[in-house]
C-alpha atoms as a PDB file:
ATOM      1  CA  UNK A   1      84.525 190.612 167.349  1.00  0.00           C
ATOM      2  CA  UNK A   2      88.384 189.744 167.251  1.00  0.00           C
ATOM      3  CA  UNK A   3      90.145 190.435 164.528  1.00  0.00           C
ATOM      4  CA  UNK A   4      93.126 188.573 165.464  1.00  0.00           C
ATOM      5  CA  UNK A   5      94.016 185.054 163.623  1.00  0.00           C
ATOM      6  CA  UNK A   6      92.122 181.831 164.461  1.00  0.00           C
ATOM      7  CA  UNK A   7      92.603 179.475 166.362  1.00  0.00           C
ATOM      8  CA  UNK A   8      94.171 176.262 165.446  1.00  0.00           C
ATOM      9  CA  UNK A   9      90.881 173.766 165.626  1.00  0.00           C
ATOM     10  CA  UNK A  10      89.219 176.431 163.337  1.00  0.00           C
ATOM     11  CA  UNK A  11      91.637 176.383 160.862  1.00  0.00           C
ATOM     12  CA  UNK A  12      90.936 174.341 157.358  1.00  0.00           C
ATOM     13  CA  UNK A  13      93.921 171.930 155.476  1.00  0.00           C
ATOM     14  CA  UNK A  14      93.422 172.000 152.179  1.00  0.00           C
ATOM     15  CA  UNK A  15      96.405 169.855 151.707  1.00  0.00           C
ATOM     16  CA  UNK A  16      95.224 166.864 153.644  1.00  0.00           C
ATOM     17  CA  UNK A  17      92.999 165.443 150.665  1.00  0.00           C
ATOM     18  CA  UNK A  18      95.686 166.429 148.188  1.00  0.00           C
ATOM     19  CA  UNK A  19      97.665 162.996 148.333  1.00  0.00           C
ATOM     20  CA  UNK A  20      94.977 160.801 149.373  1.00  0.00           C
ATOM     21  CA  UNK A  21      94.570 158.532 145.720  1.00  0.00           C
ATOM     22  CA  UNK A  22      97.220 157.618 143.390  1.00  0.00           C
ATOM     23  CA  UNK A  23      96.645 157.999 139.400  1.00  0.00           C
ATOM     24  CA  UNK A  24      98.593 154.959 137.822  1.00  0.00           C
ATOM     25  CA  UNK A  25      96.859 155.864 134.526  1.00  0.00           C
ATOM     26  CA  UNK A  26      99.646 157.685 133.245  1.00  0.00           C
ATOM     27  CA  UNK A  27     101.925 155.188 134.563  1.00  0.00           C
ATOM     28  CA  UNK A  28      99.871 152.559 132.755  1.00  0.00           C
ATOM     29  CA  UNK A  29     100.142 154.372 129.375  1.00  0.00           C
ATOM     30  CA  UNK A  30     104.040 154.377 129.613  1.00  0.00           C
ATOM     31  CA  UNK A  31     103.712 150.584 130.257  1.00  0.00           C
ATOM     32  CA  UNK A  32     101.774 149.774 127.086  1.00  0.00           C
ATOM     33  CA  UNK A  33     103.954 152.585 124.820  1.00  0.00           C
ATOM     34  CA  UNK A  34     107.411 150.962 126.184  1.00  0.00           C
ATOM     35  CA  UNK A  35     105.736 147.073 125.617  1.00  0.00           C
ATOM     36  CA  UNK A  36     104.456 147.746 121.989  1.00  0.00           C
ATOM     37  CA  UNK A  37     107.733 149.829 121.359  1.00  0.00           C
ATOM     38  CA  UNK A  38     109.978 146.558 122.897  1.00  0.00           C
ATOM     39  CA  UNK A  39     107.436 144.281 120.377  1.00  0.00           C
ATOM     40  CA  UNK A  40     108.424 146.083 117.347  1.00  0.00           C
ATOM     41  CA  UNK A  41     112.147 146.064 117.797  1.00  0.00           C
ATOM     42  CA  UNK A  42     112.597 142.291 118.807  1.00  0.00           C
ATOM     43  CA  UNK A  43     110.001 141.507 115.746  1.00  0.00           C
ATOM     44  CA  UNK A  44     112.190 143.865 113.748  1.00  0.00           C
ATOM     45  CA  UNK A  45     115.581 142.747 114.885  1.00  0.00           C
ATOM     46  CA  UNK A  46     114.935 138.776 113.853  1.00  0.00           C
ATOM     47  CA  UNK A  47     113.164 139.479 110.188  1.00  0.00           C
ATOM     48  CA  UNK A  48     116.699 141.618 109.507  1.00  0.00           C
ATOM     49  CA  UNK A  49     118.400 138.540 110.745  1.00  0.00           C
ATOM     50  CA  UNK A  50     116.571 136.494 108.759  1.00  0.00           C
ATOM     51  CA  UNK A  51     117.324 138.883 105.762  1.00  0.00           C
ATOM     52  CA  UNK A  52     120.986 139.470 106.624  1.00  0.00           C
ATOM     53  CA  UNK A  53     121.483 135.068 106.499  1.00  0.00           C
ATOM     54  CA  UNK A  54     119.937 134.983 102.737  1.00  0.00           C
ATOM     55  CA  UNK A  55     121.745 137.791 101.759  1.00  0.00           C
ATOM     56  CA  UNK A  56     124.765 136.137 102.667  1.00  0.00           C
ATOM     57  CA  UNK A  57     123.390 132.184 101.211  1.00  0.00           C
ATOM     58  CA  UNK A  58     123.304 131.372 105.251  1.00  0.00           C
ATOM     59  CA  UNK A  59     120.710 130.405 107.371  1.00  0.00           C
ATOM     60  CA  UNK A  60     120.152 131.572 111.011  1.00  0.00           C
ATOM     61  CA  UNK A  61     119.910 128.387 113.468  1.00  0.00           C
ATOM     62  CA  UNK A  62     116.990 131.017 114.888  1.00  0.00           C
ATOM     63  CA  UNK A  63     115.620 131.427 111.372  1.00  0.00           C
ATOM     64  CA  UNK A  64     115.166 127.565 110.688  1.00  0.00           C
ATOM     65  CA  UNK A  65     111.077 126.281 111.067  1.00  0.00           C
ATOM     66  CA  UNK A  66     112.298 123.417 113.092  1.00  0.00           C
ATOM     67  CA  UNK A  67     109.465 122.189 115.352  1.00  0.00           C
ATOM     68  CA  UNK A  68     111.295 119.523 117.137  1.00  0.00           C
ATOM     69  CA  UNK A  69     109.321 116.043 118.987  1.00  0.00           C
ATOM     70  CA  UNK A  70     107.659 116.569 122.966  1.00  0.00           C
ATOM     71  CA  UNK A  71     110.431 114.881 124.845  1.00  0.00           C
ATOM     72  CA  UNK A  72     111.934 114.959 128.239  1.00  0.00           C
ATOM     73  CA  UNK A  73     115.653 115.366 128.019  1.00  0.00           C
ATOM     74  CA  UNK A  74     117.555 117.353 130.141  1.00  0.00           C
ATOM     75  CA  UNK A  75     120.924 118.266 128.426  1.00  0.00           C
ATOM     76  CA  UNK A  76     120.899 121.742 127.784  1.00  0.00           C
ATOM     77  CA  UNK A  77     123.210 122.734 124.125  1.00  0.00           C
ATOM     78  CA  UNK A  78     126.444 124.020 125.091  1.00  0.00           C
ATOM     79  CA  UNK A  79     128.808 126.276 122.848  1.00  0.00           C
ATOM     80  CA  UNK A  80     130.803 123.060 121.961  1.00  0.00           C
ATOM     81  CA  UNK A  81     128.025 120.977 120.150  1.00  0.00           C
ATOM     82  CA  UNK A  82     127.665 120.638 116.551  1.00  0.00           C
ATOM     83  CA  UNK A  83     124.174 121.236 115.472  1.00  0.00           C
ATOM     84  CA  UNK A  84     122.143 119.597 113.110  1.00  0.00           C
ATOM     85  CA  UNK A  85     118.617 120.770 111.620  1.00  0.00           C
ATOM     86  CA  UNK A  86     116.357 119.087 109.578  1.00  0.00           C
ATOM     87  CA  UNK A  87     113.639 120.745 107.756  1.00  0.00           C
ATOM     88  CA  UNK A  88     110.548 119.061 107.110  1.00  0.00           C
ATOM     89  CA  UNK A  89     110.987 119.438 103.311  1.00  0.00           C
ATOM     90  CA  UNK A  90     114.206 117.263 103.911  1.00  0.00           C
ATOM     91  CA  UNK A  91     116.582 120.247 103.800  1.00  0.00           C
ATOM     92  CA  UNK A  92     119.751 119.458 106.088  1.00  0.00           C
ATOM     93  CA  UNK A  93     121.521 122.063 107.980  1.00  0.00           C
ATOM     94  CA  UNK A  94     124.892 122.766 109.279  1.00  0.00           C
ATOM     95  CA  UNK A  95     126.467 126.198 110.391  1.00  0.00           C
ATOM     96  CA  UNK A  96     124.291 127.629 108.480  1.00  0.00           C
ATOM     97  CA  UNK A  97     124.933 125.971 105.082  1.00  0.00           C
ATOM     98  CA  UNK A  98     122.254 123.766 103.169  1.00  0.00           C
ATOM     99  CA  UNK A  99     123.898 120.662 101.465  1.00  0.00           C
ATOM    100  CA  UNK A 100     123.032 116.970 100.620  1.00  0.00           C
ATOM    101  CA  UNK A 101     123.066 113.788 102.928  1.00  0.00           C
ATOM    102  CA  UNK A 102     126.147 112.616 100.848  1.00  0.00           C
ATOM    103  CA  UNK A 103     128.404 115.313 101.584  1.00  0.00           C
ATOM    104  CA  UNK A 104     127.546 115.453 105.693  1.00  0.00           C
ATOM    105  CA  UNK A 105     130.473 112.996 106.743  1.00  0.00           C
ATOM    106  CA  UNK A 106     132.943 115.227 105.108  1.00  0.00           C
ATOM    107  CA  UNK A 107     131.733 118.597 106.298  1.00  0.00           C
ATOM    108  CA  UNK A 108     131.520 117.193 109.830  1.00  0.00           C
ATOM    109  CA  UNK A 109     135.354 116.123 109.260  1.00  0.00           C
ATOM    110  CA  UNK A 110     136.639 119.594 108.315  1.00  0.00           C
ATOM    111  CA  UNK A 111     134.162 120.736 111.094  1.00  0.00           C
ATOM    112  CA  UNK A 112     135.813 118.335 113.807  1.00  0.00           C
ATOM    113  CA  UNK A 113     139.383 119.494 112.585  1.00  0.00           C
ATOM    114  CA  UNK A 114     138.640 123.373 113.709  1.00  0.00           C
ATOM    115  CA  UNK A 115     136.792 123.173 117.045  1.00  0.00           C
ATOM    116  CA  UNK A 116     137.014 120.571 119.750  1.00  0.00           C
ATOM    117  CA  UNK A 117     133.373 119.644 119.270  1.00  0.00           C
ATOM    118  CA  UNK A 118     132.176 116.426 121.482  1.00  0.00           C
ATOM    119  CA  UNK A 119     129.067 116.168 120.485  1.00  0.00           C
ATOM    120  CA  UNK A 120     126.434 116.214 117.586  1.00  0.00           C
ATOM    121  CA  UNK A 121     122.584 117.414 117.797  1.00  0.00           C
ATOM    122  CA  UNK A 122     120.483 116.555 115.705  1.00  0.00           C
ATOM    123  CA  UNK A 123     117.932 118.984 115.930  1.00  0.00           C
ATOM    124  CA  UNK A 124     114.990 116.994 113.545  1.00  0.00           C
ATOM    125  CA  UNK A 125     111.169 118.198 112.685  1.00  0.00           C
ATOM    126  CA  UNK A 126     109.001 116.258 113.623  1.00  0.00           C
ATOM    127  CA  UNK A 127     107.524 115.446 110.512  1.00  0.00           C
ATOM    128  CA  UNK A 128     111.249 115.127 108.872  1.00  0.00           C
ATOM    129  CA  UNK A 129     111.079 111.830 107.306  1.00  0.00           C
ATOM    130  CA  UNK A 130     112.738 108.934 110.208  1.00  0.00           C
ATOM    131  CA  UNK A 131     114.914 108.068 107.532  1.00  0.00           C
ATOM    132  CA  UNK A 132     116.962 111.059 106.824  1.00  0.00           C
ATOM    133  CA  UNK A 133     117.263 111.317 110.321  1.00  0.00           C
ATOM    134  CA  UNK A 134     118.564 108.051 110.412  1.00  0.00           C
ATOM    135  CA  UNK A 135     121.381 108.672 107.694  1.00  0.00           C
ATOM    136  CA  UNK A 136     122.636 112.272 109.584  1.00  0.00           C
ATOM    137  CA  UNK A 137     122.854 110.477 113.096  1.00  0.00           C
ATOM    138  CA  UNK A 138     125.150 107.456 110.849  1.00  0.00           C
ATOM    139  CA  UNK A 139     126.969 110.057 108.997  1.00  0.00           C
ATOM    140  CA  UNK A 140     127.897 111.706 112.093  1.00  0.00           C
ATOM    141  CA  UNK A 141     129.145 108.544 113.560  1.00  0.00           C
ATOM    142  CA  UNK A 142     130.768 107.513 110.427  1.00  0.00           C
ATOM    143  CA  UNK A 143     132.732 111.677 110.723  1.00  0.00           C
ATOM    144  CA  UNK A 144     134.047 110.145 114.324  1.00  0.00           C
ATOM    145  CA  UNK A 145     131.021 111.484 116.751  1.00  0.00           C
ATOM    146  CA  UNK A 146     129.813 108.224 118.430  1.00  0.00           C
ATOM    147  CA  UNK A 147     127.731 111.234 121.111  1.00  0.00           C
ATOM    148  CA  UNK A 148     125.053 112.000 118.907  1.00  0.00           C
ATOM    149  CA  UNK A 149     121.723 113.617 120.778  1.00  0.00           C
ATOM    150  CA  UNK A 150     118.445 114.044 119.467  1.00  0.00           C
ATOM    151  CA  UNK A 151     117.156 117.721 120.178  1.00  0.00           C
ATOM    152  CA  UNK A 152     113.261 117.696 121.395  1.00  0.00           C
ATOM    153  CA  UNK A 153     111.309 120.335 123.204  1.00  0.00           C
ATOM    154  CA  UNK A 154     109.531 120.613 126.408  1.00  0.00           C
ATOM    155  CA  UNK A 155     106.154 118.938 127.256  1.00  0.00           C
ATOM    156  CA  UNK A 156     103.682 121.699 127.505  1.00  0.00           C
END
């Protein structure tokens, strides 16, 4: 018998099956912890927006239940419009402030003084009554805003 070492077809690799299958469990586990982690936060981050706007007597334009009409326009909002929201419960907004239909005109006159605004949305809930939204698009054209848009929201 030789005592000598073995020849190379004789010898064994254990490292061959080592890297044959890929685990993704623990991968998938880091997935879920970073998704439910990234759920929290945002959920987190708009309820203390939402508080921070009543502390202050404002509302968020994100915090506003507005559930605008199905429509097809294609006009994105830019940084320059004026926004508008109507609340079902006939509750009009603007920057943030609550007020009544009387007094729109003349906030949307101090408004136009301050910003170069050329256009108003009216961003109105779909079961806002027609009427109110009526008056805001005429006050807004009685302020000196003859552009008025109606907001609506994508066909699903």
């Amino acid at each position: 018998m030789q005592s000598g070492p073995t020849p190379p077809s004789e010898e064994v690799d254990d490292d061959a099956g080592l890297f044959s299958e890929i685990n993704i469990t623990p991968l998938t586990d880091v997935f879920l912890v970073l998704l439910i982690i990234f759920m929290v936060v945002s959920s987190s981050m708009v309820e203390a927006e939402k508080q921070a706007a009543q502390a202050k007597n404002l509302v968020s334009e994100r915090a506003l239940s507005v559930l605008t009409p199905e429509g097809t326009g294609e006009s994105p909002l830019i940084p320059k419009d004026i926004v508008i929201s109507v609340t079902p419960d006939g509750t009009i907004y603007l920057e943030g402030d609550t007020f009544p239909i009387g007094e729109l005109a003349e906030r949307l006159r101090k408004v136009e003084k301050g910003a170069a605004a050329t256009r108003v949305v009216v961003r109105g809930d779909q079961e806002a009554q027609y009427k109110l939204v009526w008056q805001v698009i005429r006050a807004a054209q009685a302020a000196g805003f003859p552009d008025v848009a109606l907001a609506s929201r994508a066909k699903d």
